[in-house]
Every structure is written in C-alpha cells, then in structure tokens.
N, C-alpha and C. Protein backbone atom coordinates (compact mmCIF):
# COMPACT_ATOMS: atom_id res chain seq x y z
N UNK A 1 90.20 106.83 123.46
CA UNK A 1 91.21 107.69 124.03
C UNK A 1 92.58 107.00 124.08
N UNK A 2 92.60 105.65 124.19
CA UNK A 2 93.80 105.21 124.60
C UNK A 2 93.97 104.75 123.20
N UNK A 3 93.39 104.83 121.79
CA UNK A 3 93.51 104.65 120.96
C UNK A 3 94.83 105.74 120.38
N UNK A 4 93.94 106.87 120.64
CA UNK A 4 94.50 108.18 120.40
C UNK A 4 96.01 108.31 120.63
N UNK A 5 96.19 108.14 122.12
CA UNK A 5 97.20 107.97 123.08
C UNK A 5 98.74 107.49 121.99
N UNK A 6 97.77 106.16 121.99
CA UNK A 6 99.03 104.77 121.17
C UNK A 6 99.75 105.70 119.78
N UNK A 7 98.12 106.31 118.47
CA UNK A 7 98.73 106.43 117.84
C UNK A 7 100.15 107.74 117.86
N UNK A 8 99.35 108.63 118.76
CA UNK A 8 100.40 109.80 118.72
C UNK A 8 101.97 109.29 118.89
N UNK A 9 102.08 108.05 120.33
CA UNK A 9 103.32 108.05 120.39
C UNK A 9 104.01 107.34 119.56
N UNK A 10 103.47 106.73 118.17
CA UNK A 10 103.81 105.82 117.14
C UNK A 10 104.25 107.27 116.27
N UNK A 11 103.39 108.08 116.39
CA UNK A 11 103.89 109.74 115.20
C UNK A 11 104.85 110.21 115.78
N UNK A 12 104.92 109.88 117.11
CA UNK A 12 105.96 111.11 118.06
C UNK A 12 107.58 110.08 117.80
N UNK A 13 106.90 108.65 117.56
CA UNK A 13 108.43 108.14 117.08
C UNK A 13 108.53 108.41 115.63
N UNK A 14 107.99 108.38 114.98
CA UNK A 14 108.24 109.15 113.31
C UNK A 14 108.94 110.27 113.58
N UNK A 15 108.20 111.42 114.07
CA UNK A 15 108.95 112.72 114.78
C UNK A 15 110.13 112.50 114.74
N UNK A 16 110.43 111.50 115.87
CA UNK A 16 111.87 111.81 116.28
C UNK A 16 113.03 110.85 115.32
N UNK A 17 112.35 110.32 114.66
CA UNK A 17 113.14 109.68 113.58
C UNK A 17 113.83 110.56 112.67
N UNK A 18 112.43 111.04 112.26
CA UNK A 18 112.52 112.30 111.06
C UNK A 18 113.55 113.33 111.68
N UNK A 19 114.18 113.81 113.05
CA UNK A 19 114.96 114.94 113.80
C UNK A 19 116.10 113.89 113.90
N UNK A 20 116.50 112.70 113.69
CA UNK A 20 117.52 111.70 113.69
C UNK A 20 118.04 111.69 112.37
N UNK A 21 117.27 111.97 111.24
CA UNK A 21 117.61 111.93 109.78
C UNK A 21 118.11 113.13 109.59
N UNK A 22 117.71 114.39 110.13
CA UNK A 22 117.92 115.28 109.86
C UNK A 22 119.39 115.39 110.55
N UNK A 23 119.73 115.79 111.75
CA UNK A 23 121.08 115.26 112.35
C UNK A 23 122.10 114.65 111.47
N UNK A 24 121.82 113.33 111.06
CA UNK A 24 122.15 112.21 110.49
C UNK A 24 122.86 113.23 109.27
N UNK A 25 122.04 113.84 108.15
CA UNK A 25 122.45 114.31 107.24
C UNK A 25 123.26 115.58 106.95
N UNK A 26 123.15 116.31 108.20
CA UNK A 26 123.51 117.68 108.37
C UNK A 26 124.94 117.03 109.39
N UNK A 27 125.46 116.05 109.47
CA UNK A 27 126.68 115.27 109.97
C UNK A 27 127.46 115.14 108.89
N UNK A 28 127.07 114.32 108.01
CA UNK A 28 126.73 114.30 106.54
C UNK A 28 127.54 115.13 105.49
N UNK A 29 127.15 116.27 105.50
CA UNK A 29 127.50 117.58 105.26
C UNK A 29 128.66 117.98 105.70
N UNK A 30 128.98 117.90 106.53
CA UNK A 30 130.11 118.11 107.57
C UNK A 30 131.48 117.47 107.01
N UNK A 31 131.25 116.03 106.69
CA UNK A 31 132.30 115.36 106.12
C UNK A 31 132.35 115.49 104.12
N UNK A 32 131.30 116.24 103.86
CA UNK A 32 131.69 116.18 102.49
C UNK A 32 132.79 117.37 102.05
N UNK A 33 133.07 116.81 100.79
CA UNK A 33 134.32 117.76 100.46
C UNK A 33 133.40 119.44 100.04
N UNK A 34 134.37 120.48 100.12
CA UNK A 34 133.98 121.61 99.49
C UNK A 34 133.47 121.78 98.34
N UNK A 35 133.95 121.02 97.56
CA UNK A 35 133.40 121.06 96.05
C UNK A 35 132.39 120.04 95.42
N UNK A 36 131.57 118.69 96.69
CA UNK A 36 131.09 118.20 96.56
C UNK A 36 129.36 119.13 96.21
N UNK A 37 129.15 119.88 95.19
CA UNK A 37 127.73 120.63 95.53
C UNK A 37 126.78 119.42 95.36
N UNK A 38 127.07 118.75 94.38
CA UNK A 38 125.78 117.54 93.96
C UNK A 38 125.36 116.87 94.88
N UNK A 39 126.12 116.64 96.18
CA UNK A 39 125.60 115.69 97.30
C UNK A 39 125.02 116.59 98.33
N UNK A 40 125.70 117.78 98.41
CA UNK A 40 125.50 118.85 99.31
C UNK A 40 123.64 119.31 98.79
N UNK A 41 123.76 119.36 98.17
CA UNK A 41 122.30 119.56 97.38
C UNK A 41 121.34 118.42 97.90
N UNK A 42 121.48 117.45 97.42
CA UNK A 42 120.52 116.16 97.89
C UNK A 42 120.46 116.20 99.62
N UNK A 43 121.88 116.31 99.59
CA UNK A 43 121.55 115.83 101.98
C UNK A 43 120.39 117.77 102.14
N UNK A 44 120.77 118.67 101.29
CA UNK A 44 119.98 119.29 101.56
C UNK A 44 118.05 119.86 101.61
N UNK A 45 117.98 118.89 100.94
CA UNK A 45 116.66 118.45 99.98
C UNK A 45 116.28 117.22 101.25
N UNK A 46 116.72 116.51 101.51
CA UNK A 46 116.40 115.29 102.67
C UNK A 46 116.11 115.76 103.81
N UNK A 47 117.07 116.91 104.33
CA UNK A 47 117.02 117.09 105.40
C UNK A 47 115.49 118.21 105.54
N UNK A 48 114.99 119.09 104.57
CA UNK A 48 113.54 119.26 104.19
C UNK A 48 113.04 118.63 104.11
N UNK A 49 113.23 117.25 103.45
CA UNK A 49 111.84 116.69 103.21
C UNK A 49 111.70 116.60 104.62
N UNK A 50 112.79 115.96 105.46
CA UNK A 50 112.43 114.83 107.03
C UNK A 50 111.51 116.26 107.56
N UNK A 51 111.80 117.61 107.49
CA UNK A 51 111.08 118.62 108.08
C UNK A 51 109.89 118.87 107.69
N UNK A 52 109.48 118.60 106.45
CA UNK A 52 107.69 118.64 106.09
C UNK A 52 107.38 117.17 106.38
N UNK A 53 108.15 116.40 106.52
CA UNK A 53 107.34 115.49 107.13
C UNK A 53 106.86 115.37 108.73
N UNK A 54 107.68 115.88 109.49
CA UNK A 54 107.55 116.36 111.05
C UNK A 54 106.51 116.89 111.10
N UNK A 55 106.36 118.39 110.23
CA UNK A 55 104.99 118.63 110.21
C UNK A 55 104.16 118.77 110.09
N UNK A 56 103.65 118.08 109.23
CA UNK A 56 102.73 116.86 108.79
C UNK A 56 102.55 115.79 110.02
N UNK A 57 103.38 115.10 110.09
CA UNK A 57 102.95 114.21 111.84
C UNK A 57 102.57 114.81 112.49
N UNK A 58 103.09 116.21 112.89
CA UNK A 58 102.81 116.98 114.31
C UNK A 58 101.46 117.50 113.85
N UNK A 59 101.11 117.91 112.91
CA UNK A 59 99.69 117.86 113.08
C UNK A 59 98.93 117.03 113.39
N UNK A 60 99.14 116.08 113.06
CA UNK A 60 97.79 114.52 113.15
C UNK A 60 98.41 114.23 114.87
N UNK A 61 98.99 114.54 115.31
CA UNK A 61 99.38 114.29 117.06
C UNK A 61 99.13 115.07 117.30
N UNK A 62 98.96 116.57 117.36
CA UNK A 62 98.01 117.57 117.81
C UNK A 62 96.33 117.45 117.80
N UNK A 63 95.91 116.81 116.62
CA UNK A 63 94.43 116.77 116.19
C UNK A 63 94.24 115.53 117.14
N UNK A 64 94.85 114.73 117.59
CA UNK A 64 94.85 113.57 118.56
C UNK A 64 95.09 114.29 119.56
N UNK A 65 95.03 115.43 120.42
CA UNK A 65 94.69 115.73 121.02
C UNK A 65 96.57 115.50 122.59
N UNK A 66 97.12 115.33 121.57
CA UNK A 66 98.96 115.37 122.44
C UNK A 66 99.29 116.19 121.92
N UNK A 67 100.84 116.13 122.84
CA UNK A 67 101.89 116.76 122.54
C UNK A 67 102.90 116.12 121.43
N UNK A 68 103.88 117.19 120.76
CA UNK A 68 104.85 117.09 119.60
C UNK A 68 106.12 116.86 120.73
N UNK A 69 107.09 115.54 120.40
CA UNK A 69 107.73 115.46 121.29
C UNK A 69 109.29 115.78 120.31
N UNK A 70 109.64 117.01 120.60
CA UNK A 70 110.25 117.19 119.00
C UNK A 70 111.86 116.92 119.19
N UNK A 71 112.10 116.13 120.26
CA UNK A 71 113.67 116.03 120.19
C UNK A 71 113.99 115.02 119.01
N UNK A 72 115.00 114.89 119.68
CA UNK A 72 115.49 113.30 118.71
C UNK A 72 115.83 112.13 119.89
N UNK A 73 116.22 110.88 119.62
CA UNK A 73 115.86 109.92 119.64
C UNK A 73 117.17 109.33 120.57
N UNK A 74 116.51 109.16 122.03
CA UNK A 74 117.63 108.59 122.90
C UNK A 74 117.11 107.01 123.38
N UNK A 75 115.98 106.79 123.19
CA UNK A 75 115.90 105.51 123.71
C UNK A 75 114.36 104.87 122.60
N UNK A 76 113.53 104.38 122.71
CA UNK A 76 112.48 104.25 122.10
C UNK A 76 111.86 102.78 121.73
N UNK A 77 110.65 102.61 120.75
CA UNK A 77 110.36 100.73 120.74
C UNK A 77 111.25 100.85 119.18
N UNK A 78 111.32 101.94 118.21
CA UNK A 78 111.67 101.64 116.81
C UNK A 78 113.32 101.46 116.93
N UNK A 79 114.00 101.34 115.89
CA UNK A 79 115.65 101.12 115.67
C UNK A 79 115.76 102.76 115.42
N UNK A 80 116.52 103.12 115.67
CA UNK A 80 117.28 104.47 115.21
C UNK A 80 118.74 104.44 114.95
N UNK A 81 118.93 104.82 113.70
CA UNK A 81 120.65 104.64 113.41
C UNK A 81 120.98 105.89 113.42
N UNK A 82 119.92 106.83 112.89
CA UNK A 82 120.99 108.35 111.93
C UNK A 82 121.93 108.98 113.11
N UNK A 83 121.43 108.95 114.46
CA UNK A 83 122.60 109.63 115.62
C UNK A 83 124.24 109.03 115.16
N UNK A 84 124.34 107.82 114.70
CA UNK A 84 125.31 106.83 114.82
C UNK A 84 126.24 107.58 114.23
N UNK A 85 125.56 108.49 112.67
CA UNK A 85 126.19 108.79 111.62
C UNK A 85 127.90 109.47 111.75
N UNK A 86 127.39 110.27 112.90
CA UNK A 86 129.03 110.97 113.57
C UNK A 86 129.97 110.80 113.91
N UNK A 87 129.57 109.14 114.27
CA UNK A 87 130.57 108.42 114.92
C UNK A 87 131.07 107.21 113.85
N UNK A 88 130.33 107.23 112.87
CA UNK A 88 130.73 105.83 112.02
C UNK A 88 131.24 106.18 110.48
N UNK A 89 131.49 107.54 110.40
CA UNK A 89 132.01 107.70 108.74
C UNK A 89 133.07 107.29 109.13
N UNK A 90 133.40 106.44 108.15
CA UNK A 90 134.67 105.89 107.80
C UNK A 90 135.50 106.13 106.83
N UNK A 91 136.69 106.53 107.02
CA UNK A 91 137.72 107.18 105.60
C UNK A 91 136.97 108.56 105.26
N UNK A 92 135.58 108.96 105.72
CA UNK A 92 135.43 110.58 105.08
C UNK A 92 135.28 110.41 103.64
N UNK A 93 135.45 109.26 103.01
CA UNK A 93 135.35 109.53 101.40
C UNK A 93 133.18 109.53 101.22
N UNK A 94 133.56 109.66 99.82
CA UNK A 94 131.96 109.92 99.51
C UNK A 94 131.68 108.43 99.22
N UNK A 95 131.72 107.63 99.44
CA UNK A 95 131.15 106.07 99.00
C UNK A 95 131.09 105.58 100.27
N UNK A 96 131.62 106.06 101.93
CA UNK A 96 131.74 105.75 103.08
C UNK A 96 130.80 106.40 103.68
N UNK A 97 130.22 107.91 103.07
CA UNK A 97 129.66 108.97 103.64
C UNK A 97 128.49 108.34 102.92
N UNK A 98 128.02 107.58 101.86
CA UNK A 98 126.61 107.24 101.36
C UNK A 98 126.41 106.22 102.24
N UNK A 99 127.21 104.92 102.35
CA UNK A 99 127.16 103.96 103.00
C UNK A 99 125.70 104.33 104.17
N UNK A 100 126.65 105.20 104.78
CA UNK A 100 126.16 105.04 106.23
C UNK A 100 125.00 106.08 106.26
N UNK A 101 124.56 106.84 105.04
CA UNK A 101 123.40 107.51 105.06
C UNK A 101 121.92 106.13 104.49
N UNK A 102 122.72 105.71 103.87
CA UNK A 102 121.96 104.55 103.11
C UNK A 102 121.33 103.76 104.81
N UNK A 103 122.56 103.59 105.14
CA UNK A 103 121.85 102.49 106.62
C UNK A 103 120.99 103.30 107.09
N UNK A 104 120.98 104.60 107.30
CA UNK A 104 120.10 105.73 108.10
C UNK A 104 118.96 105.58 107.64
N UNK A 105 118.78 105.42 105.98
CA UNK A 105 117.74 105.38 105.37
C UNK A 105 117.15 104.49 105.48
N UNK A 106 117.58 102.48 105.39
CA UNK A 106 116.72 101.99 105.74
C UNK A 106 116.81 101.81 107.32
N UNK A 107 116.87 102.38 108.36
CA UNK A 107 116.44 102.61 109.73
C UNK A 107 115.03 103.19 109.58
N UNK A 108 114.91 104.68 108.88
CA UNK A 108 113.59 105.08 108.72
C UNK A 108 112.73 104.36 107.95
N UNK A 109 112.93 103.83 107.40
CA UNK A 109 112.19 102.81 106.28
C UNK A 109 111.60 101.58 107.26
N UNK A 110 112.05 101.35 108.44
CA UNK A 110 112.16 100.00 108.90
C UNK A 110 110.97 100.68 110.02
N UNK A 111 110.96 101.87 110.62
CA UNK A 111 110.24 102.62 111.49
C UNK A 111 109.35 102.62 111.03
N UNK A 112 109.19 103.25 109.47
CA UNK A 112 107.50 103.50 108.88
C UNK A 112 106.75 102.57 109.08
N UNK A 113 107.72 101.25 108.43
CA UNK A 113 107.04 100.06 108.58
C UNK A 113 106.13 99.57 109.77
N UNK A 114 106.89 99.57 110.76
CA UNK A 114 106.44 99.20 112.10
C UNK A 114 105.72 100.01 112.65
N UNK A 115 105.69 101.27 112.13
CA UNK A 115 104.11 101.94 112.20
C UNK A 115 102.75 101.83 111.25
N UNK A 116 103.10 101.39 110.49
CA UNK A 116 102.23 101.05 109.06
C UNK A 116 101.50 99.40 109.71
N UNK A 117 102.06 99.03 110.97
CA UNK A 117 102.09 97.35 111.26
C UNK A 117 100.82 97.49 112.20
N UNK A 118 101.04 98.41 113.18
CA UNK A 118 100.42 99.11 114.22
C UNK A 118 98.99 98.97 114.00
N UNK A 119 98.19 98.66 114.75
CA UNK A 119 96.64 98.12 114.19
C UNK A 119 95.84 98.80 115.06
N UNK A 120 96.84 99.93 115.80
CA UNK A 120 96.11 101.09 116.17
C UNK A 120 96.15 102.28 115.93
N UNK A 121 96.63 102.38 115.20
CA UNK A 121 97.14 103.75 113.73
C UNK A 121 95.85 103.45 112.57
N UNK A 122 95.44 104.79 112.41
CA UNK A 122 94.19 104.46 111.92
C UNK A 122 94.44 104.64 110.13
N UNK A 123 93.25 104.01 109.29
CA UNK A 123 93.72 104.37 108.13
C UNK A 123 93.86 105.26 107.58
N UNK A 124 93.27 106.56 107.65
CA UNK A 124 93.81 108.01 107.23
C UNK A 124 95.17 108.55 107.30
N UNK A 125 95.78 107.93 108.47
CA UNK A 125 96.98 108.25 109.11
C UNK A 125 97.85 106.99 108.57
N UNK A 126 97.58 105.77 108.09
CA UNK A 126 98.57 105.13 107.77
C UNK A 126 98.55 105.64 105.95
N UNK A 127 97.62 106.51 105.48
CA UNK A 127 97.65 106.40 103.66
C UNK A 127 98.73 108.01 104.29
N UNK A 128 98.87 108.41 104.76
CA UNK A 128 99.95 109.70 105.30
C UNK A 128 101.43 108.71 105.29
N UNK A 129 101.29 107.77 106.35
CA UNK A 129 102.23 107.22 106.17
C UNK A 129 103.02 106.27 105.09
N UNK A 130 102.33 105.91 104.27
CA UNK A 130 102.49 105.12 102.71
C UNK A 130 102.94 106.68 101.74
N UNK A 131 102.47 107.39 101.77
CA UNK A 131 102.88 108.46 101.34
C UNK A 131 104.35 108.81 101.66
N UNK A 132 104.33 108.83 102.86
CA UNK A 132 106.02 109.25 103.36
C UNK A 132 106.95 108.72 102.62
N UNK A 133 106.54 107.07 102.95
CA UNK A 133 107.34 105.79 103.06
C UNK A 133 107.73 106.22 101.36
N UNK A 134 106.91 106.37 100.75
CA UNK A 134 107.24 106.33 99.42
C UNK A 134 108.15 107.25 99.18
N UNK A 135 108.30 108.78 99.67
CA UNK A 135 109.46 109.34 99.47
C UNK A 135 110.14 109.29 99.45
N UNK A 136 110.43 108.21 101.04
CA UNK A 136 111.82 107.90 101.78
C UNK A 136 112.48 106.79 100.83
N UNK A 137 111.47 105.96 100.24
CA UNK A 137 112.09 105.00 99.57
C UNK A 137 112.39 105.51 98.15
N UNK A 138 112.17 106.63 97.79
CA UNK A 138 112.73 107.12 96.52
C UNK A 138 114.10 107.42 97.10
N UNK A 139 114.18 108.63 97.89
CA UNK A 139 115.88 109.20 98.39
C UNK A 139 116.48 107.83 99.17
N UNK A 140 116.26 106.66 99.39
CA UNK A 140 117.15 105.69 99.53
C UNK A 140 117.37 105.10 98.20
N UNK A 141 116.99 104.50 97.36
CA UNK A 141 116.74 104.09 96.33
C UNK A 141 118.20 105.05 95.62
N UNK A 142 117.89 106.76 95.65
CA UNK A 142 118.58 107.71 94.72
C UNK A 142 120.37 107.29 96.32
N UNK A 143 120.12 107.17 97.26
CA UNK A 143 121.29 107.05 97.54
C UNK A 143 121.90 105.43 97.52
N UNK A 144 121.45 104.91 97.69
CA UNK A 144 121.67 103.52 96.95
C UNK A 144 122.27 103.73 95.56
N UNK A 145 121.65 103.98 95.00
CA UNK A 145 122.60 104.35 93.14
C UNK A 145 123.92 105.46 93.54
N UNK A 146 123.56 106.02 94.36
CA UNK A 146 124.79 106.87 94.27
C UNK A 146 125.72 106.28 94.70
N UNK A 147 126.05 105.26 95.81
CA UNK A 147 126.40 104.84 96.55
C UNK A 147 127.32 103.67 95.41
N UNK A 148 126.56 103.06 94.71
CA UNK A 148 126.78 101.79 93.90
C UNK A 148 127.54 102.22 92.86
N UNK A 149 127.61 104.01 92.54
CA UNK A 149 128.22 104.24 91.09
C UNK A 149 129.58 105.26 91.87
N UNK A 150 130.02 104.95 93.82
CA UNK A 150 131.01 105.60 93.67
C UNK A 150 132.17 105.47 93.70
C-alpha cells in the first residue's frame, strides 16, 4: 500500500510537470511572431503530446488506487522550470524563445529521470516511463537543432 502511495505521487509529479510544459509552451506561443507557423506548429504538437502523456499517468495513479493531482507545479521533490518561461523570454526573438523552451525540456527530462531512479516505481510503470522519456528527448533534441540553426 505504501508502495502504491509513493508511486502515484512520483506520477502525480510527472502530472504536474507535464501541466508545467504545457503552460511553458502555450507562453511560448504568446511571444512568437504571427507568421512564425513552423514553431507555432511544433509548441503545438508538445503541448499534446505533454496531454497524452497526463493521461496515460493518470491512469496508472488511478489503477493505484489515488487521486490525479492535475494542477501544475508550486512546490514539489522534482526541479520545475516551464512556469519560469513567462518571466524569462528574453528579447522575444525566436533563438531566446527556444533557449528557454530547451531549459523546460531538460527540466522534464531531469524529472523522468528521477522517477525512472525511484526503486519504488514498479517496472511496468517505469517501461511507460522510458517510453515518455524517449519522446521528450526527441522534441528536445528537435528544439535543440532549432535552437542551434537560429
């Protein structure tokens, strides 16, 4: 039971990571130019994925027998950057606006991890989480290049 307990609130911080990315990118959005569609496209595609990934967690924390704690992220044990995002574009250009999605990205990257570390997260639930991780590290990876060619 207290197994259970641990892992949910290790998913319920994925959760709220994944509602920090989403934020994060839909901030994002906000500062890109009108005619930027190519980026507008990708933060839009991210900000889905972070949402099938929510629920996907929120199931395996339901089947564990908790609650989905679906805010976002005011205090917690993981790092959370993506809130920051609103407050830290700098210049508004698009190489300032990847920057700081890039840091967002490895924030979540750094979370998976430290749930992937967790030796009370069971293995069904960590090959879910290697799964994620791998996404996340493709769309950092794709904003990393973008980032490097702007």
């Amino acid at each position: 039971m207290k197994r259970n307990k641990a892992t949910a609130e290790t998913l319920n911080d994925l959760v709220q990571i994944n509602n920090d990315r989403i934020v994060g990118y839909e901030n994002a959005l906000k500062e890109l130019d009108a005619d930027d569609a190519g980026l507008r496209s990708l933060f839009l595609e991210m900000i889905d994925q972070s949402h099938r990934f929510k629920i996907q967690l929120g199931t395996e924390i339901e089947v564990l027998g908790s609650d989905i704690d679906s805010g976002t992220s005011t205090s917690g044990k993981i790092h959370r950057a993506w809130l920051n995002l609103k407050a830290t574009f700098s210049g508004h250009n698009e190489k300032s606006i990847l920057e700081e999605c890039e840091f967002g990205e490895d924030a979540i990257l750094k979370a998976y991890d430290s749930a992937l570390a967790e030796e009370h997260v069971p293995s069904y639930i960590k090959d879910i989480l290697r799964e994620q991780q791998g996404y996340l590290m493709e769309a950092h990876d794709e904003i990393k290049s973008l980032r490097d060619s702007a």
